[in-house]
Protein backbone atom coordinates (compact mmCIF):
# COMPACT_ATOMS: atom_id res chain seq x y z
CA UNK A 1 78.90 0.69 -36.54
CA UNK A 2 78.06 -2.86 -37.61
CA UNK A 3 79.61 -6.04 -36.53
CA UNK A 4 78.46 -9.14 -38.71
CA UNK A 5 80.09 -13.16 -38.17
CA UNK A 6 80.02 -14.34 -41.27
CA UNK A 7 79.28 -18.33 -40.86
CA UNK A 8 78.96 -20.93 -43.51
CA UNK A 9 76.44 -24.38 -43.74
CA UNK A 10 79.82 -25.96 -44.06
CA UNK A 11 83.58 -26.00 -44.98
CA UNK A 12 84.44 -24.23 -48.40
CA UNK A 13 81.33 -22.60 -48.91
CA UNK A 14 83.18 -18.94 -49.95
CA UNK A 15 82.92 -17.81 -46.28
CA UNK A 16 86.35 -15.75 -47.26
CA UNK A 17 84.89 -14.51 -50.45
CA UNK A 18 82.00 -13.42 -49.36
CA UNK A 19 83.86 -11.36 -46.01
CA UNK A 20 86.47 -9.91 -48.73
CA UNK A 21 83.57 -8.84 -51.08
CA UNK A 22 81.49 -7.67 -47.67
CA UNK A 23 85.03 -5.52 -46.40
CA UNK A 24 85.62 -4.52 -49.17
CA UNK A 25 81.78 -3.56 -50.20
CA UNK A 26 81.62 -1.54 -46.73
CA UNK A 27 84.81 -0.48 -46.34
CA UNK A 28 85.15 -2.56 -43.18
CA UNK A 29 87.47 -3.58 -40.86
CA UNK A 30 88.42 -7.61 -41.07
CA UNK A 31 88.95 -9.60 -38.23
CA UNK A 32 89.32 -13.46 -38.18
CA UNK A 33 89.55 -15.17 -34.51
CA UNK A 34 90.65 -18.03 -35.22
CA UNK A 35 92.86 -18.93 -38.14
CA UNK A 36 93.92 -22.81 -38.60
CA UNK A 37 95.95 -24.20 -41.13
CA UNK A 38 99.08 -22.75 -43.04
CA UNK A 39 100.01 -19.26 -41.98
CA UNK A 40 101.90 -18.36 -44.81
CA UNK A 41 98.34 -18.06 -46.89
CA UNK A 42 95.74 -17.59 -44.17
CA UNK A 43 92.63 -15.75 -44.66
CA UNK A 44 93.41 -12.65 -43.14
CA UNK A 45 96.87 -12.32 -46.11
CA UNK A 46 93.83 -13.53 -48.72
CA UNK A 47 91.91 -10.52 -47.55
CA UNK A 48 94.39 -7.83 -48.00
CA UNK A 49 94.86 -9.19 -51.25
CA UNK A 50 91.52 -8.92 -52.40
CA UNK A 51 90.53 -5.56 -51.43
CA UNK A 52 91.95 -2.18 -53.21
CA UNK A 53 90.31 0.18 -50.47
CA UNK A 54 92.74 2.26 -47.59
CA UNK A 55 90.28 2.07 -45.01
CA UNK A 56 90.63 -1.53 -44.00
CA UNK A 57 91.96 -2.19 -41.38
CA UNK A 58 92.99 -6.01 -40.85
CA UNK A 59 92.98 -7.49 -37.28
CA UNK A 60 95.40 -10.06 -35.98
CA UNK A 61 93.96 -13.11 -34.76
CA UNK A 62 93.33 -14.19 -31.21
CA UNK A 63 94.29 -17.75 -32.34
CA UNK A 64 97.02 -18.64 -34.49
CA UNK A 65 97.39 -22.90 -35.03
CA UNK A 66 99.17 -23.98 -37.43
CA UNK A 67 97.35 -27.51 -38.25
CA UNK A 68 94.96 -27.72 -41.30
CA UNK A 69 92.25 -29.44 -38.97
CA UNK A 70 89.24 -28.66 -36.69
CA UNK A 71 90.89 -25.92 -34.52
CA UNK A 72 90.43 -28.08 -31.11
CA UNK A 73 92.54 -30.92 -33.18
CA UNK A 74 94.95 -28.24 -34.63
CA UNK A 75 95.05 -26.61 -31.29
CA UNK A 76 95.99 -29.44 -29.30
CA UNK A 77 98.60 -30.21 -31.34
CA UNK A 78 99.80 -26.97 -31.53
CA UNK A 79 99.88 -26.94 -27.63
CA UNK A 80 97.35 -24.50 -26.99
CA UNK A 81 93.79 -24.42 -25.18
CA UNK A 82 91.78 -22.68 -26.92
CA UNK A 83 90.17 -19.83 -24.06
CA UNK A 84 87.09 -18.07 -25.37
CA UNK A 85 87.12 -15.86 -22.64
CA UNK A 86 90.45 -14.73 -24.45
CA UNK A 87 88.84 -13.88 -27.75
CA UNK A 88 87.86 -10.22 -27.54
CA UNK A 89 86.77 -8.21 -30.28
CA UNK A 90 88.95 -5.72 -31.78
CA UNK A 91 88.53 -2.05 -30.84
CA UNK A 92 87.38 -0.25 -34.24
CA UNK A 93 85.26 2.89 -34.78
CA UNK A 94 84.31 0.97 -38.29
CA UNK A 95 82.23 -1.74 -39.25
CA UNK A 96 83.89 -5.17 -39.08
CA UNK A 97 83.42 -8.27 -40.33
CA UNK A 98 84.13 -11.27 -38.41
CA UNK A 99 84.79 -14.65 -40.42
CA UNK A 100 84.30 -17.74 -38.81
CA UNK A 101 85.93 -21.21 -39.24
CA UNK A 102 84.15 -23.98 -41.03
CA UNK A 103 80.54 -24.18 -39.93
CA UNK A 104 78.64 -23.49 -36.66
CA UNK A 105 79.46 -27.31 -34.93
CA UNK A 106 82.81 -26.95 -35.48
CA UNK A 107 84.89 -27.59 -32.53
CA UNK A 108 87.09 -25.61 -30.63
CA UNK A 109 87.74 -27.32 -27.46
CA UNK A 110 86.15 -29.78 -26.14
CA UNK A 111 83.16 -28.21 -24.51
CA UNK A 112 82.91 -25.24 -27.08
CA UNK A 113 81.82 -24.89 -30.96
CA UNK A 114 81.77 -22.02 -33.16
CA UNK A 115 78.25 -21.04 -32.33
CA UNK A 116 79.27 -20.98 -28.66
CA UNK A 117 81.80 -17.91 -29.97
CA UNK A 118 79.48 -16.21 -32.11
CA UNK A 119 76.91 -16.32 -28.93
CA UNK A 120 79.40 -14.67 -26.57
CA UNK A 121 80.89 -11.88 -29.44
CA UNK A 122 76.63 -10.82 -29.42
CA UNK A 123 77.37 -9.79 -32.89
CA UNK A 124 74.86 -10.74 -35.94
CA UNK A 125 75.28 -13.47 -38.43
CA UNK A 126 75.63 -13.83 -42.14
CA UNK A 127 74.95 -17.19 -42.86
CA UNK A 128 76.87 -17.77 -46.46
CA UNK A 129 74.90 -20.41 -48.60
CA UNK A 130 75.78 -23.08 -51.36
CA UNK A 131 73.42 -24.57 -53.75
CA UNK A 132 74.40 -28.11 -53.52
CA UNK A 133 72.26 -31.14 -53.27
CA UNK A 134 71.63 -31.72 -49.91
CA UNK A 135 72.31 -27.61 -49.06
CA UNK A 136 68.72 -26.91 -48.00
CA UNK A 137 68.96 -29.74 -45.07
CA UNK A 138 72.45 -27.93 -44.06
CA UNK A 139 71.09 -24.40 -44.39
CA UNK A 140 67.69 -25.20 -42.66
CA UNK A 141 69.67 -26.91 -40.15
CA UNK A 142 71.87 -24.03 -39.47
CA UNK A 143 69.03 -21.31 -38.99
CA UNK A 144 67.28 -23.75 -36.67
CA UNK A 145 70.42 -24.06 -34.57
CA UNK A 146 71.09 -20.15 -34.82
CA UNK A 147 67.36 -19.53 -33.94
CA UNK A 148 67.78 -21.76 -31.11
CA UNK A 149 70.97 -20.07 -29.69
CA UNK A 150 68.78 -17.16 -30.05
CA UNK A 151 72.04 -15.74 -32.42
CA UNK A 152 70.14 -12.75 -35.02
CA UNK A 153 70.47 -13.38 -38.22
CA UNK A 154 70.98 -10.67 -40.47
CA UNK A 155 70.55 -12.51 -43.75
CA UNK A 156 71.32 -15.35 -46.42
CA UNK A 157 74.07 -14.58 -48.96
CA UNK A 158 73.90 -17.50 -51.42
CA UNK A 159 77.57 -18.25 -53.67
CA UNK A 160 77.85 -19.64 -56.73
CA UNK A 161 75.96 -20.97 -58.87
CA UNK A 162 72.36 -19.81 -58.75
CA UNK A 163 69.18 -22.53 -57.74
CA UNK A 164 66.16 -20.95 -57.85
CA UNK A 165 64.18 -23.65 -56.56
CA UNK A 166 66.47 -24.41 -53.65
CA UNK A 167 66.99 -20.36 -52.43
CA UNK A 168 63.22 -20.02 -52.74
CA UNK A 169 62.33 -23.09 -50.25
CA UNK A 170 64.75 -21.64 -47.94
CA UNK A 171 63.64 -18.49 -47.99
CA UNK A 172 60.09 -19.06 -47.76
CA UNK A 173 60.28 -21.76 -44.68
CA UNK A 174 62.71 -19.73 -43.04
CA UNK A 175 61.91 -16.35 -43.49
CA UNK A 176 64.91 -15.36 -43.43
CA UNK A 177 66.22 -12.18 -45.78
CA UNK A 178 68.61 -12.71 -49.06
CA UNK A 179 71.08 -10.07 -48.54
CA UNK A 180 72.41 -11.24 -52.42
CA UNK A 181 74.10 -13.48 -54.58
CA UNK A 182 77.84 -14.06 -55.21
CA UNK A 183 78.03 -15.01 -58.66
CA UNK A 184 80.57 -18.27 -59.74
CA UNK A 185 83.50 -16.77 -59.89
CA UNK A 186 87.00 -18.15 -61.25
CA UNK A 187 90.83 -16.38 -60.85
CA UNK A 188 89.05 -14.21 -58.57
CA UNK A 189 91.13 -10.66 -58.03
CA UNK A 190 90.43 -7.22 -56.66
CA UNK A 191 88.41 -5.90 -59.18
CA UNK A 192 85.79 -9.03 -59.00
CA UNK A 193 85.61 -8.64 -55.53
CA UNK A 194 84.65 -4.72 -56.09
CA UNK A 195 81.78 -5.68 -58.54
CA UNK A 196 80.67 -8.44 -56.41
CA UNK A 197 79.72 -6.03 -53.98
CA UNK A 198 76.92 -4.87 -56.36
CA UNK A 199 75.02 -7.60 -56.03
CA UNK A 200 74.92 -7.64 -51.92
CA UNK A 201 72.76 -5.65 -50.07
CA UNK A 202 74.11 -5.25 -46.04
């Protein structure tokens, strides 16, 4: 079974859409470490919402802070230390997908980022794209940083609008695969979600 970390180049890139579309695409379990902000509407509760199939199975997080901030700010606040030898993965016989918070340098204590998580979980990484000016610094910066960490990438999933110009620089410097395109997508429900999927290769 495959385990995939679904990362972004930055905050609000569609790292949850693209790990609903992706759990719901492979029928995968969904597990998201570390969850920071309001509770009440995390991203594990917009998961379930967003996939229709029975196989899913949902795993609670090893973190749960209630702050809307960097989790080592939300987490100190919160009173808790953030332990990543604490952070196992869940025990599944099924794929999973693994979403991540914000992008790879975000902090979770004060010696640790995100990438330092993905590096111990040995899992591979779907790096979730934006076309944005300015995205092909952040998404070149990102695979040089995940190529460094010596992380495996299993491919680029670009959301929203489409660029052509912009995914083919980053594909051809990089050489890194396009596993798809999320299209730009508005009152998104199951049923987008499930023909999302088509476009994604995994």
């Amino acid at each position: 079974m495959n385990k995939y970390f679904i990362t972004g180049i930055g905050t609000g890139i569609g790292k949850t859409l693209v790990s609903a579309i992706l759990t719901e695409k492979l029928k995968a379990d969904y597990w998201k470490p570390i969850q920071s902000g309001d509770l009440e509407t995390s991203d594990s509760i917009t998961i379930g919402n967003l996939i229709g199939n029975a196989q899913t199975v949902i795993h609670p997080e090893s973190y749960r802070l209630t702050q809307p901030l960097s989790p080592h700010l939300s987490a100190r606040l919160d009173g808790v230390d953030i332990n990543l030898d604490k952070i196992k993965i869940p025990l599944t016989n099924n794929n999973l997908i693994i979403e991540g918070a914000g992008g790879l340098m975000v902090p979770l204590n004060e010696d640790q980022l995100i990438i330092d998580l993905i590096k111990k979980l040995e899992v591979e990484v779907i790096l979730v794209s934006q076309n944005y000016l300015g995205s092909i610094n952040h998404t070149l910066l990102s695979i040089n940083l995940l190529k460094q960490y010596e992380i495996p990438i299993k491919g680029i999933i670009f959301n929203g609008e489409e660029n052509i110009e912009t995914e083919r620089y980053i594909l051809q410097y990089t050489k890194i695969k396009k596993l798809g395109g999320v299209p730009d997508l508005k009152n998104i429900d199951k049923e987008k979600v499930l023909a999302a999927g088509q476009h994604i290769s995994v």
